[in-house]
N, C-alpha and C. Protein backbone atom coordinates (compact mmCIF):
# COMPACT_ATOMS: atom_id res chain seq x y z
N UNK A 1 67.31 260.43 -68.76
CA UNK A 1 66.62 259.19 -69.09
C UNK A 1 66.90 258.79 -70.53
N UNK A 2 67.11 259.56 -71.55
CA UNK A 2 67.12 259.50 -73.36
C UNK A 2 68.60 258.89 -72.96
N UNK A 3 69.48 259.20 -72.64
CA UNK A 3 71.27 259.16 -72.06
C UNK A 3 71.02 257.80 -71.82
N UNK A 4 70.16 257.00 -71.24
CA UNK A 4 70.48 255.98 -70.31
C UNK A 4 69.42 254.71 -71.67
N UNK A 5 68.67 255.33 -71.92
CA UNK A 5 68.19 254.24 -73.61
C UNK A 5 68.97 254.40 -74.61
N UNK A 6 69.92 255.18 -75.12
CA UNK A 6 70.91 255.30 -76.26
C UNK A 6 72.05 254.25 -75.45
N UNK A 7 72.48 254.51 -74.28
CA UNK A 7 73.49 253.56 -73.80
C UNK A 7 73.23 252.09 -73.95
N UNK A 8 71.75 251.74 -73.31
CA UNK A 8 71.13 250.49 -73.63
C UNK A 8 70.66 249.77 -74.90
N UNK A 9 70.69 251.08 -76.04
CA UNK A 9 70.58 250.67 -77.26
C UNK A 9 71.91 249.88 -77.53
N UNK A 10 72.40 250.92 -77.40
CA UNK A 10 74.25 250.82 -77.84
C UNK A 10 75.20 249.56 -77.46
N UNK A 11 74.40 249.08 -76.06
CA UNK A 11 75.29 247.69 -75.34
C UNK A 11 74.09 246.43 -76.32
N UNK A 12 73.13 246.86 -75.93
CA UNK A 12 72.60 245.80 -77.00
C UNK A 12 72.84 245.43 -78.30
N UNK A 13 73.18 246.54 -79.18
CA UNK A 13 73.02 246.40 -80.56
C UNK A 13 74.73 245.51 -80.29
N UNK A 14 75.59 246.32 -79.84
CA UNK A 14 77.32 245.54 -79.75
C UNK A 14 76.92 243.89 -79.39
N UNK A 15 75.95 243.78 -78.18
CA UNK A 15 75.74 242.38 -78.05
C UNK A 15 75.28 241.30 -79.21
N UNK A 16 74.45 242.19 -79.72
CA UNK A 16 73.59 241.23 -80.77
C UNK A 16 74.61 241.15 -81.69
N UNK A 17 75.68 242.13 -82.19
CA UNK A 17 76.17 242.26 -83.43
C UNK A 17 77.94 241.12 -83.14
N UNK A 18 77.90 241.01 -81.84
CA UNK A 18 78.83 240.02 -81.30
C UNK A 18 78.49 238.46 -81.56
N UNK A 19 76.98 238.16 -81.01
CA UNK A 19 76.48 236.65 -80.98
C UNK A 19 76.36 236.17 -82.00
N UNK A 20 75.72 237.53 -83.03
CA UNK A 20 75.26 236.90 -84.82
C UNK A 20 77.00 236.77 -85.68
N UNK A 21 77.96 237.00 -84.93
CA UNK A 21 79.34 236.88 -85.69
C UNK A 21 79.65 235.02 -85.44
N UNK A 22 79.01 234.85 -84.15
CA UNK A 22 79.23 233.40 -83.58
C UNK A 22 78.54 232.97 -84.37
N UNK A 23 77.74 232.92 -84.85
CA UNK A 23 76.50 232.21 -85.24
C UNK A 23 76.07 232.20 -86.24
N UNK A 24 76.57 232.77 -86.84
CA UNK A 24 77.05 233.31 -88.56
C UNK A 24 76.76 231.47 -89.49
N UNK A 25 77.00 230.92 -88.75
CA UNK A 25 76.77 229.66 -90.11
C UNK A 25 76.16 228.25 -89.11
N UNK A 26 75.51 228.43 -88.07
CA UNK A 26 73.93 227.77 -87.32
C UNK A 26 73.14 227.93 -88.86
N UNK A 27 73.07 226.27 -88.82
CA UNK A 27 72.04 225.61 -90.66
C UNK A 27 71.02 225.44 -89.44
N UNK A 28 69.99 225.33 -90.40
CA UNK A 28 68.96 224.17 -89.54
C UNK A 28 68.70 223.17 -90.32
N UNK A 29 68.69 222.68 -89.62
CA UNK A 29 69.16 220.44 -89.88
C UNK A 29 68.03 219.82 -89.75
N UNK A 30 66.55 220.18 -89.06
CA UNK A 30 65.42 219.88 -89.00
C UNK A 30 64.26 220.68 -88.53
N UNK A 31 63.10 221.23 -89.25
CA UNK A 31 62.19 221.66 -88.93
C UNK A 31 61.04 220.88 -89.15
N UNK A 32 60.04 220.52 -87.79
CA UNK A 32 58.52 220.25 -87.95
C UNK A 32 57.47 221.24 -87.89
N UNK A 33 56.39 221.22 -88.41
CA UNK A 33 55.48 221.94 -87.89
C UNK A 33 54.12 221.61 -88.02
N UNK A 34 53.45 221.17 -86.95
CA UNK A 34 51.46 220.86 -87.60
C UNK A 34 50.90 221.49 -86.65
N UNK A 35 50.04 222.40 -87.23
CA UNK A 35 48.77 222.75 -86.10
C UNK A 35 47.64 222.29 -86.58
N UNK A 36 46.58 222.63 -86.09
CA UNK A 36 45.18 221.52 -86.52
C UNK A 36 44.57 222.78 -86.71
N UNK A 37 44.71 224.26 -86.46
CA UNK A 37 44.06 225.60 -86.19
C UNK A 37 42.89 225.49 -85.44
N UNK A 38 42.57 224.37 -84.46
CA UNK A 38 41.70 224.53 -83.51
C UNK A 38 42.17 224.19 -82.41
N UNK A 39 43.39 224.95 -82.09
CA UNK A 39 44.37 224.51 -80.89
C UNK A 39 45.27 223.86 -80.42
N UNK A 40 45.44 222.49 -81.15
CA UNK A 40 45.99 221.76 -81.13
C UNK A 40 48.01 221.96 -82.09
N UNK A 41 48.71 221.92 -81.69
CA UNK A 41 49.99 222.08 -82.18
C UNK A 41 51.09 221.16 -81.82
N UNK A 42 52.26 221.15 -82.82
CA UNK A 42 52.53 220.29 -82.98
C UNK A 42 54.53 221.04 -83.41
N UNK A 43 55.39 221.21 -82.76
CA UNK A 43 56.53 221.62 -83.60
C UNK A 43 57.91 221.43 -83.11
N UNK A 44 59.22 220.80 -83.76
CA UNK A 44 60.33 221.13 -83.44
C UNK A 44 60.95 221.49 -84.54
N UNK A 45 62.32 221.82 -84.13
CA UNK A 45 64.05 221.90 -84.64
C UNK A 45 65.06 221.59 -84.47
N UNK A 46 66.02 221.56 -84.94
CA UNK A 46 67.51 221.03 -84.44
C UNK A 46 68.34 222.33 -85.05
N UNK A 47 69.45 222.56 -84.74
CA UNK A 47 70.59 223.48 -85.54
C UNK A 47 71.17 222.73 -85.57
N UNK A 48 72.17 222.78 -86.28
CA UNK A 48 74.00 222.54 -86.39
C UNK A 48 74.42 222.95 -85.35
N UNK A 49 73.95 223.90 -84.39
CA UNK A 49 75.05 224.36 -83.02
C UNK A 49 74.83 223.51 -82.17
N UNK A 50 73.77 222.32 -81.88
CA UNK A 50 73.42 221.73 -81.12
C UNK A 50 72.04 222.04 -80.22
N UNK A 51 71.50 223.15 -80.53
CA UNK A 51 70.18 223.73 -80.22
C UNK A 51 68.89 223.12 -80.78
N UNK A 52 68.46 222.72 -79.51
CA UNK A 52 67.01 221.63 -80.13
C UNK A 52 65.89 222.45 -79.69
N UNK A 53 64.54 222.01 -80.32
CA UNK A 53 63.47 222.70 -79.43
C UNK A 53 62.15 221.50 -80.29
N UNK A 54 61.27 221.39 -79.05
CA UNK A 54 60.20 220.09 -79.60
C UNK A 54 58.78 220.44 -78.37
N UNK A 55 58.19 220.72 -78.93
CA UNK A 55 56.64 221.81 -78.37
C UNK A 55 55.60 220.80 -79.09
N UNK A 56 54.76 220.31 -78.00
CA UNK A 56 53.16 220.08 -78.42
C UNK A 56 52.17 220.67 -77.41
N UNK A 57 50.78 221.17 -77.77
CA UNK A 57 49.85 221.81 -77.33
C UNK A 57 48.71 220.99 -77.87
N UNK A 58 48.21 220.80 -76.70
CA UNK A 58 46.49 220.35 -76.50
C UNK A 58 45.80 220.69 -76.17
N UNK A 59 44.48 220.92 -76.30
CA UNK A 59 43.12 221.57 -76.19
C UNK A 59 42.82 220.15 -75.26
N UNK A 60 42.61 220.84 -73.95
CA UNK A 60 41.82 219.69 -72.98
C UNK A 60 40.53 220.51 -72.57
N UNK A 61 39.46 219.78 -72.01
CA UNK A 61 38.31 220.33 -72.12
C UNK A 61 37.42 220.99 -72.59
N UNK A 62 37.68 220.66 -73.84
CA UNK A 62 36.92 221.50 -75.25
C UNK A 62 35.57 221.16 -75.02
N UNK A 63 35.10 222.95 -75.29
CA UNK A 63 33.88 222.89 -74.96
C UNK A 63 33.17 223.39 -73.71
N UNK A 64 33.77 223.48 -72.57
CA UNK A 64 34.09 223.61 -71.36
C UNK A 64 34.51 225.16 -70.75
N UNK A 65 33.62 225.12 -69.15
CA UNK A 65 34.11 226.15 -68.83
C UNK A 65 35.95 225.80 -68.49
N UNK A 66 36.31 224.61 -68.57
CA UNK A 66 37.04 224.37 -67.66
C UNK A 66 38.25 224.28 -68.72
N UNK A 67 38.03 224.54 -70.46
CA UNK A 67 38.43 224.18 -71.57
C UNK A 67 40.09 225.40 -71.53
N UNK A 68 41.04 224.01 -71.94
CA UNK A 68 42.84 224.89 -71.28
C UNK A 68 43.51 224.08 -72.34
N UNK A 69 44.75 224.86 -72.33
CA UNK A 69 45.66 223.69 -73.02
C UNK A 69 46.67 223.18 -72.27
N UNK A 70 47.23 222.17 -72.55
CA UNK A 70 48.26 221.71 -71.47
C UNK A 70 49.83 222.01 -73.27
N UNK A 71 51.02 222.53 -72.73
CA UNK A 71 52.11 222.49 -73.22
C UNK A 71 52.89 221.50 -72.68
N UNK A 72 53.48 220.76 -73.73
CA UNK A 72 54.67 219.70 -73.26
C UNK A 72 55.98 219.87 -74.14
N UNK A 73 56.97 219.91 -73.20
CA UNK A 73 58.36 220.08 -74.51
C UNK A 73 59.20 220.01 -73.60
N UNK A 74 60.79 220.70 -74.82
CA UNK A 74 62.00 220.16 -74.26
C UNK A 74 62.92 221.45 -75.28
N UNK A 75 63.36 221.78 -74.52
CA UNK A 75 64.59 222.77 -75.56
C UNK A 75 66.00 222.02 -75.38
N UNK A 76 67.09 222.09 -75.82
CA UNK A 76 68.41 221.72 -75.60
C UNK A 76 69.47 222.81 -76.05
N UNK A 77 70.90 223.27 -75.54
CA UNK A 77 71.62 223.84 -75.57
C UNK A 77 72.96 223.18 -75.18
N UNK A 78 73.99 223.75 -76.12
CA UNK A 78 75.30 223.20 -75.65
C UNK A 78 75.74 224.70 -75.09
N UNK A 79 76.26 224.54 -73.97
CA UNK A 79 76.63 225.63 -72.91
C UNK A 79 78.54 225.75 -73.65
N UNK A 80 79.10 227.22 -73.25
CA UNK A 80 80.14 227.39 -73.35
C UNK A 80 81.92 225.74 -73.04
N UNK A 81 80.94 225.11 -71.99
CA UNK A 81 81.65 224.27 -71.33
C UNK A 81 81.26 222.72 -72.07
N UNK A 82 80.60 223.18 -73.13
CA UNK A 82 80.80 221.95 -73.88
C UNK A 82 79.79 220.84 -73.63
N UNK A 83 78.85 221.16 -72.54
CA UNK A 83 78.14 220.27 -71.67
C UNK A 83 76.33 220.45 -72.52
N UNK A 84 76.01 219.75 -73.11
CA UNK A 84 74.46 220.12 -73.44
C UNK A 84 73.51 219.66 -72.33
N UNK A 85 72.71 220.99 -72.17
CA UNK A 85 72.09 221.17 -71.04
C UNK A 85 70.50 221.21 -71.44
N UNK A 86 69.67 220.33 -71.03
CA UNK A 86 68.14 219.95 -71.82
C UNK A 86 67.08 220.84 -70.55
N UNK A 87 66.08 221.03 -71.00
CA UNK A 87 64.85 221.83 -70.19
C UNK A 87 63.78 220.74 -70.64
N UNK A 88 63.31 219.79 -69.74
CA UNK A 88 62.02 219.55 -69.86
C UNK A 88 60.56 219.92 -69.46
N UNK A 89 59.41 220.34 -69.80
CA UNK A 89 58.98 221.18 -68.94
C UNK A 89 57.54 220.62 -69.62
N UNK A 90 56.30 220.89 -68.41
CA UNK A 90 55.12 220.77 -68.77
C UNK A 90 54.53 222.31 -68.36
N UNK A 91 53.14 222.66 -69.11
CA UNK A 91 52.64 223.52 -68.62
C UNK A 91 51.52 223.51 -68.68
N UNK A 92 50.17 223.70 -67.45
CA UNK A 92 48.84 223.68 -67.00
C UNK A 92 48.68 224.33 -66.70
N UNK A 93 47.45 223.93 -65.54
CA UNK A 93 46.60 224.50 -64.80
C UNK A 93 47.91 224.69 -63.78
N UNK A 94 48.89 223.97 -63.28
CA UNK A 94 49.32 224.21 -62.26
C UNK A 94 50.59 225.02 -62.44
N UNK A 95 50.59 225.74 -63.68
CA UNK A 95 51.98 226.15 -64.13
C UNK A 95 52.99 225.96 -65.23
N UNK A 96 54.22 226.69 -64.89
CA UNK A 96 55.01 226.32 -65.85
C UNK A 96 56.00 225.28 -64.71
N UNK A 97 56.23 223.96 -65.10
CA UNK A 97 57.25 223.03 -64.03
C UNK A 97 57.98 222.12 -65.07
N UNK A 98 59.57 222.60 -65.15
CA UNK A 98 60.65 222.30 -65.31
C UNK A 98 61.27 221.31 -64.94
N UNK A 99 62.11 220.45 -65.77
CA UNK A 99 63.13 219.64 -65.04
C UNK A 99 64.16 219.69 -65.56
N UNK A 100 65.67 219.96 -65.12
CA UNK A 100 66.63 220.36 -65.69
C UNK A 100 67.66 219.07 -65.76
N UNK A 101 68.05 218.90 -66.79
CA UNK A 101 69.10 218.16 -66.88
C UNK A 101 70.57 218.61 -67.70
N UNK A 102 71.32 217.77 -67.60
CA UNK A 102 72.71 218.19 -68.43
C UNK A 102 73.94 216.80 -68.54
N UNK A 103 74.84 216.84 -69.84
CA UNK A 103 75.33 215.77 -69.58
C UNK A 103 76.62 215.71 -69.13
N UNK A 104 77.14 214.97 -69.41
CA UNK A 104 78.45 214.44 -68.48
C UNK A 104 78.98 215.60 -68.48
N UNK A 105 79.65 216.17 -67.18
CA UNK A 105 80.83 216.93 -66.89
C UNK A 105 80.32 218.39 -66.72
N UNK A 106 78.98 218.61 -66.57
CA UNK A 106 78.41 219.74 -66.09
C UNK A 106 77.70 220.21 -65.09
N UNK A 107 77.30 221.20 -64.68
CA UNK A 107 76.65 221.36 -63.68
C UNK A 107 75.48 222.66 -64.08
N UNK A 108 74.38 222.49 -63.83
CA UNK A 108 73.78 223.63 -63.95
C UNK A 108 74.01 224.94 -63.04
N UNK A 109 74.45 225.93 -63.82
CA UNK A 109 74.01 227.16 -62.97
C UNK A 109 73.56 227.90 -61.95
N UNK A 110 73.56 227.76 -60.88
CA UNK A 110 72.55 228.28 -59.70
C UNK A 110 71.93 229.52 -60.56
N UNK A 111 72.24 229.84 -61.13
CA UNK A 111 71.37 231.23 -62.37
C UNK A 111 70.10 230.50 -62.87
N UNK A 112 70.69 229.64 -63.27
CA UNK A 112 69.26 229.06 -64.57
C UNK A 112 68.07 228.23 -63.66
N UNK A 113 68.90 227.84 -62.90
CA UNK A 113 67.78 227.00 -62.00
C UNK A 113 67.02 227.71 -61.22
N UNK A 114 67.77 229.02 -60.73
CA UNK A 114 66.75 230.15 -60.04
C UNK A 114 65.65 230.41 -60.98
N UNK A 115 66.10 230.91 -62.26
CA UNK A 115 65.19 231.55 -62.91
C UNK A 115 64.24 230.67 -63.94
N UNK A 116 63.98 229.95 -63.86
CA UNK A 116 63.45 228.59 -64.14
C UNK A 116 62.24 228.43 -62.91
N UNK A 117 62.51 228.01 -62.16
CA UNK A 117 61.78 227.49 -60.74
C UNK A 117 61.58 228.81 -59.94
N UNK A 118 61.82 229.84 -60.75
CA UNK A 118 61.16 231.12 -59.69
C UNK A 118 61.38 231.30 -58.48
């Protein structure tokens, strides 16, 4: 079992020490951030690689047994194929529910969309 976590150390650390060679000069080009510290939030980014991310959180039913937050956002990625591929997604009471998009000349994954939509 120790044999089989040193191996998994070992493919990981090569992985990580592969991606951060790519990625070696990803600026960030825009950061937001507001929370209210009573639940309420507020945040994105952009890189230089083309990696976006834009998150707000609300306190609905404050006060309440019934008191939740709802998440709304959007991440973005440019995929190997050149194609930037966006995640829109809400999250409630009824879940985490996704909508996938991508632009010209791509196709999503049967991978990502599995693991996305469960």
């Amino acid at each position: 079992m120790f044999k089989l976590f040193v191996i998994l150390g070992l493919v990981a650390a090569t992985w990580t020490a592969s991606q951060g060679a790519k990625n070696e000069d990803v600026q960030i080009l825009r950061y937001d951030n507001d929370n209210d510290g009573i639940g309420s939030y507020r945040f994105a980014f952009e890189q230089s690689d083309g990696n976006k991310r834009e998150e707000q959180g609300d306190v609905i039913n404050a006060g309440t047994d019934d008191e939740s937050i709802v998440v709304k956002g959007s991440y973005s990625w440019v995929g190997p194929d050149g194609v930037t591929y966006t995640v829109t997604y809400v999250a409630d009471d009824k879940g985490f529910q996704p909508t996938i998009e991508q632009g010209p000349g791509g196709s999503i994954p049967p991978g990502i969309v599995a693991s996305l939509l469960g």
